[in-house]
C-alpha atoms as a PDB file:
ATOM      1  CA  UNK A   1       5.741 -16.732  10.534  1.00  0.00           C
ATOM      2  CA  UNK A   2       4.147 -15.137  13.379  1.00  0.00           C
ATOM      3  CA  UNK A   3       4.885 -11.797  13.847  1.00  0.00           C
ATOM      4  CA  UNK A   4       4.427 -11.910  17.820  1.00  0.00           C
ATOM      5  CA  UNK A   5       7.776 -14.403  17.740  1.00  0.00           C
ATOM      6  CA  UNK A   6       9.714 -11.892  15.422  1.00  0.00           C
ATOM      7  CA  UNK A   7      13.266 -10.795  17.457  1.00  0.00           C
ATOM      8  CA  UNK A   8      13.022  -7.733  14.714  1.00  0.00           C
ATOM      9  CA  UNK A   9      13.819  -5.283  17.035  1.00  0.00           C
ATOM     10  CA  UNK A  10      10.848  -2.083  18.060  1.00  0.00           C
ATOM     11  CA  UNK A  11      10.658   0.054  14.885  1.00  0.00           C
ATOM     12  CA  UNK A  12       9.011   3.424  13.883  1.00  0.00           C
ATOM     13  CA  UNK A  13       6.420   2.701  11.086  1.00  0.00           C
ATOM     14  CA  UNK A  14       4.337   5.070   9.713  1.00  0.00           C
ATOM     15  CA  UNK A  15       1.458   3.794   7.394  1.00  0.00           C
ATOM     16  CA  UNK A  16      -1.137   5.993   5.059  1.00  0.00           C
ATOM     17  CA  UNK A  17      -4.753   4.853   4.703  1.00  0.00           C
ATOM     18  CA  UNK A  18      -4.738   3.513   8.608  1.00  0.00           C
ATOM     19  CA  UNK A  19      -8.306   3.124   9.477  1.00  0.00           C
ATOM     20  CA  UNK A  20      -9.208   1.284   7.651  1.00  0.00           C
ATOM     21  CA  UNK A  21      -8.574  -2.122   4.512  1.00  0.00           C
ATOM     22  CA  UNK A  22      -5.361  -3.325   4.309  1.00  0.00           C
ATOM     23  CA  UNK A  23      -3.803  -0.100   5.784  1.00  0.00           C
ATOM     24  CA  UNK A  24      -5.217  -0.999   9.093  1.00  0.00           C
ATOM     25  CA  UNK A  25      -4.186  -4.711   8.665  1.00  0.00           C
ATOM     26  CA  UNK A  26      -1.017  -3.666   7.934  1.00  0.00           C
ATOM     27  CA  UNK A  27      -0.510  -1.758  10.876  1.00  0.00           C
ATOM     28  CA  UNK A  28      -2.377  -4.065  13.005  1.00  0.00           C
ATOM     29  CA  UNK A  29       0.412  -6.641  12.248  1.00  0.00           C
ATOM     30  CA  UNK A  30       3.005  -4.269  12.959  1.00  0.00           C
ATOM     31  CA  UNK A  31       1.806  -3.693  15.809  1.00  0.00           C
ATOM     32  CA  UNK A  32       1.377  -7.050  16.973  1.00  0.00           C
ATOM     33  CA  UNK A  33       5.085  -7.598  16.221  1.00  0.00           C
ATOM     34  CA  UNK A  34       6.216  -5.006  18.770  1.00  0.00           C
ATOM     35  CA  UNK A  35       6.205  -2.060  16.709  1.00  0.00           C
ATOM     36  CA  UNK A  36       5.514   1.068  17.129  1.00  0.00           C
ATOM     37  CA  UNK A  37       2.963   2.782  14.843  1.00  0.00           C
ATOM     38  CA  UNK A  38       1.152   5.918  13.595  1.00  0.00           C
ATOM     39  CA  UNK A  39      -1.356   6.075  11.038  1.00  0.00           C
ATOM     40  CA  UNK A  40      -2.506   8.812   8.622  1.00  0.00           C
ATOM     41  CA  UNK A  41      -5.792   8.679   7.012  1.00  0.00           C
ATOM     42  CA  UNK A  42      -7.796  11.648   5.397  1.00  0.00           C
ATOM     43  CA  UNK A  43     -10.169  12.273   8.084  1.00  0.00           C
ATOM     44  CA  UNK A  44      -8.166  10.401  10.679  1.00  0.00           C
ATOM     45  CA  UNK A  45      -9.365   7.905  13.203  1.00  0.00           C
ATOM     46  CA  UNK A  46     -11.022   7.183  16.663  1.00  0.00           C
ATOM     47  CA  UNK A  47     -10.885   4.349  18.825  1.00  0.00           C
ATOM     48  CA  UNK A  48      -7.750   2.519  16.984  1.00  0.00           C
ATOM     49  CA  UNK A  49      -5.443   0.682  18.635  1.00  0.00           C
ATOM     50  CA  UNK A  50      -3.125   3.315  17.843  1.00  0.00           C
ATOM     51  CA  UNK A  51      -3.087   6.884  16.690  1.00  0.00           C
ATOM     52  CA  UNK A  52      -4.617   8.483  13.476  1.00  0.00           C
ATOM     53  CA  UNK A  53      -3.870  11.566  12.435  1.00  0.00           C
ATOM     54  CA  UNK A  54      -6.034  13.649   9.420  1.00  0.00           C
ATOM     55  CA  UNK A  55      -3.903  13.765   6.678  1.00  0.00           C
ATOM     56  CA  UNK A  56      -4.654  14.727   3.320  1.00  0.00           C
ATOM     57  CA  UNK A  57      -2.089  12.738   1.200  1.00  0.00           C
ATOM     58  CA  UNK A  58      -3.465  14.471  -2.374  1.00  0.00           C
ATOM     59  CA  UNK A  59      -2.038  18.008  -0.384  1.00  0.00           C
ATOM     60  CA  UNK A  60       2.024  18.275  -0.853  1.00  0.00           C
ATOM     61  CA  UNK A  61       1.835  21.039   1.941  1.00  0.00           C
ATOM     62  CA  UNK A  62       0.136  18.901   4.318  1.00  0.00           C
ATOM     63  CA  UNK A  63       2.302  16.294   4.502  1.00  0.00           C
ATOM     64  CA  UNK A  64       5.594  17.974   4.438  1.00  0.00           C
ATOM     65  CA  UNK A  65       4.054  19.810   7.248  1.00  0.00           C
ATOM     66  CA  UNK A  66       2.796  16.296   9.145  1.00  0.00           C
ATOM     67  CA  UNK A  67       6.278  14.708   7.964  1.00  0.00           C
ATOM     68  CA  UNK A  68       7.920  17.023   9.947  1.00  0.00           C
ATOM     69  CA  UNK A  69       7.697  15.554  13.549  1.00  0.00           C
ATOM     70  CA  UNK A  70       8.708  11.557  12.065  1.00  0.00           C
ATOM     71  CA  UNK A  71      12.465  11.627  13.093  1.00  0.00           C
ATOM     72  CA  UNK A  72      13.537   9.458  12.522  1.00  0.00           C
ATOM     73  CA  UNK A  73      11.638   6.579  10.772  1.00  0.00           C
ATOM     74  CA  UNK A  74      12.184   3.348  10.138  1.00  0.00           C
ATOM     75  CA  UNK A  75       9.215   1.872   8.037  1.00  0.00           C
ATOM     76  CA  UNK A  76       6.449   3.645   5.793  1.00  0.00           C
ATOM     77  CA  UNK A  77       3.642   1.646   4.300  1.00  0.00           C
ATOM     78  CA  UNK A  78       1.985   3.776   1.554  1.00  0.00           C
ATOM     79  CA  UNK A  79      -1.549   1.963   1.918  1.00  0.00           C
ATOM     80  CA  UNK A  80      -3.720   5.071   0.522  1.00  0.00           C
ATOM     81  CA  UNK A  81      -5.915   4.146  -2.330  1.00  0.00           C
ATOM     82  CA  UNK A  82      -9.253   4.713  -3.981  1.00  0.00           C
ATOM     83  CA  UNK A  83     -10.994   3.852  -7.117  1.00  0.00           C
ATOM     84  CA  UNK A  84     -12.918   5.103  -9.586  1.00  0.00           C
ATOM     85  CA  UNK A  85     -14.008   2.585 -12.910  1.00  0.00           C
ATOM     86  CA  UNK A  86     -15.875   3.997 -16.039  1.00  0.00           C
ATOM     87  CA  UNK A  87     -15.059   3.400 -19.673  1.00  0.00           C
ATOM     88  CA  UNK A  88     -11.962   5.034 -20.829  1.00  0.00           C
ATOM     89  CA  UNK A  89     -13.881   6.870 -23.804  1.00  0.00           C
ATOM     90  CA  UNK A  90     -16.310   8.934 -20.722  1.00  0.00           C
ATOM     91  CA  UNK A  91     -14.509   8.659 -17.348  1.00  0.00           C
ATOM     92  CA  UNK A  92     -14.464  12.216 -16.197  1.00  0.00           C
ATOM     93  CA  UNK A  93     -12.064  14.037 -15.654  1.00  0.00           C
ATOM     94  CA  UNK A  94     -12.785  14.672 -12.033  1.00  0.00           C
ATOM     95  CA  UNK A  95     -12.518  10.639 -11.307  1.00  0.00           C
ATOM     96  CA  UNK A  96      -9.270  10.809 -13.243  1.00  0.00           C
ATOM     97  CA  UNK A  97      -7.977  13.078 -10.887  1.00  0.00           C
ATOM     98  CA  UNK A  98      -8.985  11.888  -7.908  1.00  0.00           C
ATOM     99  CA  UNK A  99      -7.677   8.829  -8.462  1.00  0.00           C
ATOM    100  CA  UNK A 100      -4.065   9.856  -9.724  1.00  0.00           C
ATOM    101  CA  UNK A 101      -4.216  12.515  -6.926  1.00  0.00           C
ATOM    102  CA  UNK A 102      -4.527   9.863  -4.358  1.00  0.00           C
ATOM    103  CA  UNK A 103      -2.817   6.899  -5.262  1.00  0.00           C
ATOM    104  CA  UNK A 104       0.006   8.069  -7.062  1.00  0.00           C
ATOM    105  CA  UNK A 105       0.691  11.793  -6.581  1.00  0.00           C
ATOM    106  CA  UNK A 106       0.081  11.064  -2.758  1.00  0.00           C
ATOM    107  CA  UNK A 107       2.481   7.595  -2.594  1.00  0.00           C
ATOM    108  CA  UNK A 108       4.948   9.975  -3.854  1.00  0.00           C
ATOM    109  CA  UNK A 109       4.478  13.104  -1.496  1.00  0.00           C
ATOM    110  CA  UNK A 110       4.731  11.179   1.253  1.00  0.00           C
ATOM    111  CA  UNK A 111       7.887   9.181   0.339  1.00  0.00           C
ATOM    112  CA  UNK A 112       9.294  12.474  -0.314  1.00  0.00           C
ATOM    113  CA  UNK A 113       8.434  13.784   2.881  1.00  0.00           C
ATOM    114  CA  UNK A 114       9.472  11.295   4.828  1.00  0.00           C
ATOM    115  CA  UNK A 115      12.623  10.500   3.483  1.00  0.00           C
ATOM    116  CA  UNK A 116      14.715  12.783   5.657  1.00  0.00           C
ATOM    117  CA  UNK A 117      13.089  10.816   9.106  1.00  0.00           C
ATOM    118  CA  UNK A 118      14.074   7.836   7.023  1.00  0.00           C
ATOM    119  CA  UNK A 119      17.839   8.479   6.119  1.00  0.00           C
ATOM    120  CA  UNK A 120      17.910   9.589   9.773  1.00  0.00           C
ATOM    121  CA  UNK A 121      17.185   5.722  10.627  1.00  0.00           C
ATOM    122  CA  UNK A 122      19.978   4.414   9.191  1.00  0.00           C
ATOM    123  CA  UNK A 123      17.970   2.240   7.153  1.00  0.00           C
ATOM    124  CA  UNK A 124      14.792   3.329   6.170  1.00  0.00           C
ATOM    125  CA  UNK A 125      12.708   1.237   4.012  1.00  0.00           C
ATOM    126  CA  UNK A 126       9.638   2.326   1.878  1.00  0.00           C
ATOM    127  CA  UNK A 127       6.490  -0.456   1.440  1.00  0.00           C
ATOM    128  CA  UNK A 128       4.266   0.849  -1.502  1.00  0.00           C
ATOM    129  CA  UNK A 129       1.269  -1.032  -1.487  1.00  0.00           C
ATOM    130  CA  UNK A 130       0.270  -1.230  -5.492  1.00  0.00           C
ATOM    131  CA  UNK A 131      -2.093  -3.955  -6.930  1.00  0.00           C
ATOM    132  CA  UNK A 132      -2.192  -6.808  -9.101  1.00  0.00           C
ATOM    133  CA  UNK A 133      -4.066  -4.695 -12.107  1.00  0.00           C
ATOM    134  CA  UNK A 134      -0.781  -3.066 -12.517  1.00  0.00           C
ATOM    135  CA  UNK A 135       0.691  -6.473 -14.165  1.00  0.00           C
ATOM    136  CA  UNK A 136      -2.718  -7.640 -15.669  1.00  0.00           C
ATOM    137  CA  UNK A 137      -4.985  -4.593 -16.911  1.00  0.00           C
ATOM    138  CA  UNK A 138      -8.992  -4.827 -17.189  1.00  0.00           C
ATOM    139  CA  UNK A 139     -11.652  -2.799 -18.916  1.00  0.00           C
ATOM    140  CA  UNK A 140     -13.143   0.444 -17.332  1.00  0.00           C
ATOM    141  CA  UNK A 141     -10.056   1.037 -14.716  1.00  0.00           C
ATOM    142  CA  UNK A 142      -7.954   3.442 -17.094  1.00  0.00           C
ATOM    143  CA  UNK A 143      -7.282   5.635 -13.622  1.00  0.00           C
ATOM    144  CA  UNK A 144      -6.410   2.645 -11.295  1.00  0.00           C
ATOM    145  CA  UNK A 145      -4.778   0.546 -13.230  1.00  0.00           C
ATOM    146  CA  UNK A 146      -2.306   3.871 -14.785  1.00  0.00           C
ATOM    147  CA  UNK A 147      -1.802   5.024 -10.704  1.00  0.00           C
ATOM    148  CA  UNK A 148      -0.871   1.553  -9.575  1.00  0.00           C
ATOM    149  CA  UNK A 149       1.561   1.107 -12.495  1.00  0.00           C
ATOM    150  CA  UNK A 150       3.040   4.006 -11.727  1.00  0.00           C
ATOM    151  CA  UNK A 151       3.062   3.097  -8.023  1.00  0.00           C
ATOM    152  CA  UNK A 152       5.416   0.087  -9.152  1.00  0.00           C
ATOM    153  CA  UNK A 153       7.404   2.151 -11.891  1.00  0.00           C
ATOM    154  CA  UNK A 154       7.778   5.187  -8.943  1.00  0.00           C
ATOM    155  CA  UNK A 155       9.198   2.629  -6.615  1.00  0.00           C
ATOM    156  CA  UNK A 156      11.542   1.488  -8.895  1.00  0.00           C
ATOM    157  CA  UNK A 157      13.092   4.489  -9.321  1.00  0.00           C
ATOM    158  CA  UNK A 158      13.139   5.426  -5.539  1.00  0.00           C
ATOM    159  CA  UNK A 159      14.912   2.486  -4.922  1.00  0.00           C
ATOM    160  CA  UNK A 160      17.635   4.128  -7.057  1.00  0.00           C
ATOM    161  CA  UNK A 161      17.393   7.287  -6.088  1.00  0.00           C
ATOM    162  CA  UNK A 162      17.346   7.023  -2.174  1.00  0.00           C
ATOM    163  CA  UNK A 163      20.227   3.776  -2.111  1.00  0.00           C
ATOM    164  CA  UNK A 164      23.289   5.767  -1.707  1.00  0.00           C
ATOM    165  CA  UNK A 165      21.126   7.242   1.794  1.00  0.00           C
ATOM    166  CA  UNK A 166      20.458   3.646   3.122  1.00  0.00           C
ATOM    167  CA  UNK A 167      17.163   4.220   2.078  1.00  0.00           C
ATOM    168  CA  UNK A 168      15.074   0.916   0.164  1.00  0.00           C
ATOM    169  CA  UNK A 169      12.078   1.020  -1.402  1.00  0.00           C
ATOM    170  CA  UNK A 170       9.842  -2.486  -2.110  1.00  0.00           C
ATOM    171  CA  UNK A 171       6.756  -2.553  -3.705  1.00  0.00           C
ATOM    172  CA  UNK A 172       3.464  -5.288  -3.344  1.00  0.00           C
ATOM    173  CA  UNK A 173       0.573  -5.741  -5.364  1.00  0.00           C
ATOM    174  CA  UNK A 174      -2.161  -7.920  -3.543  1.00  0.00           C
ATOM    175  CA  UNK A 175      -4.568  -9.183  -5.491  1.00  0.00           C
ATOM    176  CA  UNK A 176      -8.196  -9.706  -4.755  1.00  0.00           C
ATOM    177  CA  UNK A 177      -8.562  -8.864  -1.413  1.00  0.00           C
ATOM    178  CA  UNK A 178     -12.199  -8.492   0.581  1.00  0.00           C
ATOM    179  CA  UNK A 179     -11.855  -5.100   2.263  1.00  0.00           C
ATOM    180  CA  UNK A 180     -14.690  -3.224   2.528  1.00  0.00           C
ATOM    181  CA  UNK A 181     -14.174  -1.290  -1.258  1.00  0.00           C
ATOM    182  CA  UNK A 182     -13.944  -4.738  -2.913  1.00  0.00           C
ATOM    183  CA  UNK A 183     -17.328  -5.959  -0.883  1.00  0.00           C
ATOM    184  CA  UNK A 184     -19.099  -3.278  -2.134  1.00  0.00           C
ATOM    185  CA  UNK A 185     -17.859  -3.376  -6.055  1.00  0.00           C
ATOM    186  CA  UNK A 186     -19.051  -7.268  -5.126  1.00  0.00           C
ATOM    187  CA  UNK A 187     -22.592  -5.919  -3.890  1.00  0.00           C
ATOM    188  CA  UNK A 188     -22.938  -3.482  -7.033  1.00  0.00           C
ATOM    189  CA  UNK A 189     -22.284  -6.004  -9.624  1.00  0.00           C
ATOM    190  CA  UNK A 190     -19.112  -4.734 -10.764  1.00  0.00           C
ATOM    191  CA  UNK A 191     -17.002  -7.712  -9.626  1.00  0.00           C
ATOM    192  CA  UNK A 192     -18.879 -11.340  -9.966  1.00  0.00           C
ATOM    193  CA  UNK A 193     -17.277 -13.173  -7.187  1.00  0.00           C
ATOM    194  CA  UNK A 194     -17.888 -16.751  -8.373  1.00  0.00           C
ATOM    195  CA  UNK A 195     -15.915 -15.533 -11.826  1.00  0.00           C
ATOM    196  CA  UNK A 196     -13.258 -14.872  -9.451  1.00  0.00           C
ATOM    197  CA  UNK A 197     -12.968 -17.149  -7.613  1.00  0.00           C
ATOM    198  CA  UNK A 198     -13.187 -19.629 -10.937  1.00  0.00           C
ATOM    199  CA  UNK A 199      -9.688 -17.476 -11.794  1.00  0.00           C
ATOM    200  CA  UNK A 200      -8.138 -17.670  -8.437  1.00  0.00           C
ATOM    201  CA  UNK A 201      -6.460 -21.290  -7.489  1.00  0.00           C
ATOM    202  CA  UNK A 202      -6.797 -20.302  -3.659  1.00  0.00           C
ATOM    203  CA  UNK A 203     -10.517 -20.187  -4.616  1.00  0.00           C
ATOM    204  CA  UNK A 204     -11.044 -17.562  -2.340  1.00  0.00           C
ATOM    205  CA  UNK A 205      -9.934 -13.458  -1.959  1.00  0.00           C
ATOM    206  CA  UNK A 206      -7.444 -12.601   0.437  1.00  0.00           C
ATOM    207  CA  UNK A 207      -8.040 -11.620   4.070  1.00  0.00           C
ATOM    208  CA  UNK A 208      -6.892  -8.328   4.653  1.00  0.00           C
ATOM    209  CA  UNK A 209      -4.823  -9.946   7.864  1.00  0.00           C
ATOM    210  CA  UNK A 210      -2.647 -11.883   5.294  1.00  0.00           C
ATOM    211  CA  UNK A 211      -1.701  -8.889   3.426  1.00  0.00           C
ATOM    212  CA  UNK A 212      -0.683  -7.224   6.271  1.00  0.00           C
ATOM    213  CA  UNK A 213       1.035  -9.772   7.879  1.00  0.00           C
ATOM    214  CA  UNK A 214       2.903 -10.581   4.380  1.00  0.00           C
ATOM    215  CA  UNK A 215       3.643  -6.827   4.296  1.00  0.00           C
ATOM    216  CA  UNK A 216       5.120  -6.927   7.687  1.00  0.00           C
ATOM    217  CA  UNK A 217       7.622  -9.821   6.687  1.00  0.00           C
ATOM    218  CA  UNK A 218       8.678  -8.354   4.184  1.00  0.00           C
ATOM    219  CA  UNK A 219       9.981  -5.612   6.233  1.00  0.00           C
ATOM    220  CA  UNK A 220      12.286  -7.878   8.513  1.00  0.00           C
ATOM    221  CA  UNK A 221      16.028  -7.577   8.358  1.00  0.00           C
ATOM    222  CA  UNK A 222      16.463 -10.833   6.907  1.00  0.00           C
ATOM    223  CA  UNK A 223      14.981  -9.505   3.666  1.00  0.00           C
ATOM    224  CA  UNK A 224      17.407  -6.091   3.595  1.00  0.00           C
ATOM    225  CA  UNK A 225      18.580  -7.431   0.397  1.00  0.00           C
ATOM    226  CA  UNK A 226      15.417  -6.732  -1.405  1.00  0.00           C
ATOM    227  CA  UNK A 227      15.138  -3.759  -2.934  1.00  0.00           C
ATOM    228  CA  UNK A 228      13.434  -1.993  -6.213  1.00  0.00           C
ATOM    229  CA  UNK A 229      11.078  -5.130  -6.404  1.00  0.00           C
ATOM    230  CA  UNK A 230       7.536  -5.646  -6.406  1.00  0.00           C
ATOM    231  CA  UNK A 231       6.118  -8.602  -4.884  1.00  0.00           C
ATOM    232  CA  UNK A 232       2.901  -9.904  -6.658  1.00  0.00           C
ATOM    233  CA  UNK A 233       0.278 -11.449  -3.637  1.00  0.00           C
ATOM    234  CA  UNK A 234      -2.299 -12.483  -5.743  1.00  0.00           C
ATOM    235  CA  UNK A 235      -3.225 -16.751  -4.689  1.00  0.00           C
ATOM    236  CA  UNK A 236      -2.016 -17.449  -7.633  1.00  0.00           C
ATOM    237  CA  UNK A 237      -4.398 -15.305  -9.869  1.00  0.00           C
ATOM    238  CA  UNK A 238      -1.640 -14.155 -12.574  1.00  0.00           C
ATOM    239  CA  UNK A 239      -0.235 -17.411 -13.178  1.00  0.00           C
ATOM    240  CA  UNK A 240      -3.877 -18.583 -14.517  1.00  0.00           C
ATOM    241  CA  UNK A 241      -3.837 -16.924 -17.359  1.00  0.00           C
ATOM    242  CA  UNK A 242      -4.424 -19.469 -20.018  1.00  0.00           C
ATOM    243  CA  UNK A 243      -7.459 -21.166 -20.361  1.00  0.00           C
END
């Protein structure tokens, strides 16, 4: 579907991780569809197509305080993410941290600080954007793969939690997808593309545009019904998993 046709009408969508991946896809197709959008990212943006704001998702404090001027809000896309890989038996404790801090401790800080702009809505919905690795685990991403799970498992109960306030919470776990973090695990030698791609029966990663356009369709009305799910966007990667 193209999002430029969608009658959805002109929403408030907030998405973390903005400027850039698929948190600027995402919010790219959003705003292609009519939307209206603001972006967070930890040292915030210039030049975007829409605004960026400095926020520091790993700092409760900060985001109740930049939460505070959403009323109401439709739509928030929890995009933020690093990683940090290293064998379970050394990865420092510092990497573990960071890692947790950002991609789990954060997703939830800022679904708890928005959720008052989003019962205000009516009908809020929360998009957290997990990963693949937190269905199908790999060696050396103890931190990832443990904050994206959670990211799925955290959703889940959301979903509960915020339903009797009109409030849904979805989940999606792309899989390989070449943003500028997975070209440069590519250029290091810690992903072999062709091995991928031998995995993958698209035989090819993701475009950050199709995650974010997928994202955005999943947040039209026609899908209210979906909630407490996670939707695996992976071109097919998890099915192949017997030789």
């Amino acid at each position: 579907m193209n999002p430029s046709t969608s009658t959805t009408p002109l929403r408030r969508v907030l998405v973390t991780g903005a400027a850039s991946g698929i948190g600027q896809a995402v919010a790219q197709a959003f705003l292609e569809g009519g939307d209206q959008v603001l972006g967070w990212d930890l040292h915030g943006a210039a030049g975007a197509d829409f605004p960026v704001h400095a926020v520091d998702i790993r700092d409760p404090a900060a985001v109740k305080a930049a939460a505070a001027s959403l009323q109401p809000l439709d739509v928030l896309v929890n995009c933020a993410g690093i990683a940090r890989r290293g064998h379970a038996a050394s990865l420092a404790v510092e990497d573990w941290r960071a890692v947790i801090d950002t991609n789990l401790s954060g997703t939830f800080y800022c679904c708890q600080a928005a959720f008052p702009a989003l019962k205000a809505a009516g009908a809020g919905l929360i998009i957290n954007v997990a990963s693949f690795v937190a269905h199908r685990s790999g060696p050396g991403r103890a931190s990832y793969v443990a904050s994206k799970a959670g990211v799925v498992a955290l959703t889940e109960v959301l979903a509960l939690d915020f339903a009797e306030h009109g409030v849904r919470a979805i989940s999606v776990s792309p899989g390989y997808t070449r943003t500028a973090m997975v070209e440069r695990a590519l250029e290091a030698g810690r992903l072999d593309e062709q091995k991928l791609l031998a995995r993958i029966p698209a035989r090819r990663l993701a475009a950050p545009a199709e995650i974010g356009h997928a994202i955005r369709t999943l947040a039209e009305p026609a899908l209210a019904y979906a909630n407490g799910c996670d939707f695996v966007i992976d071109g097919g990667f998890m099915a192949n998993g017997v030789d």
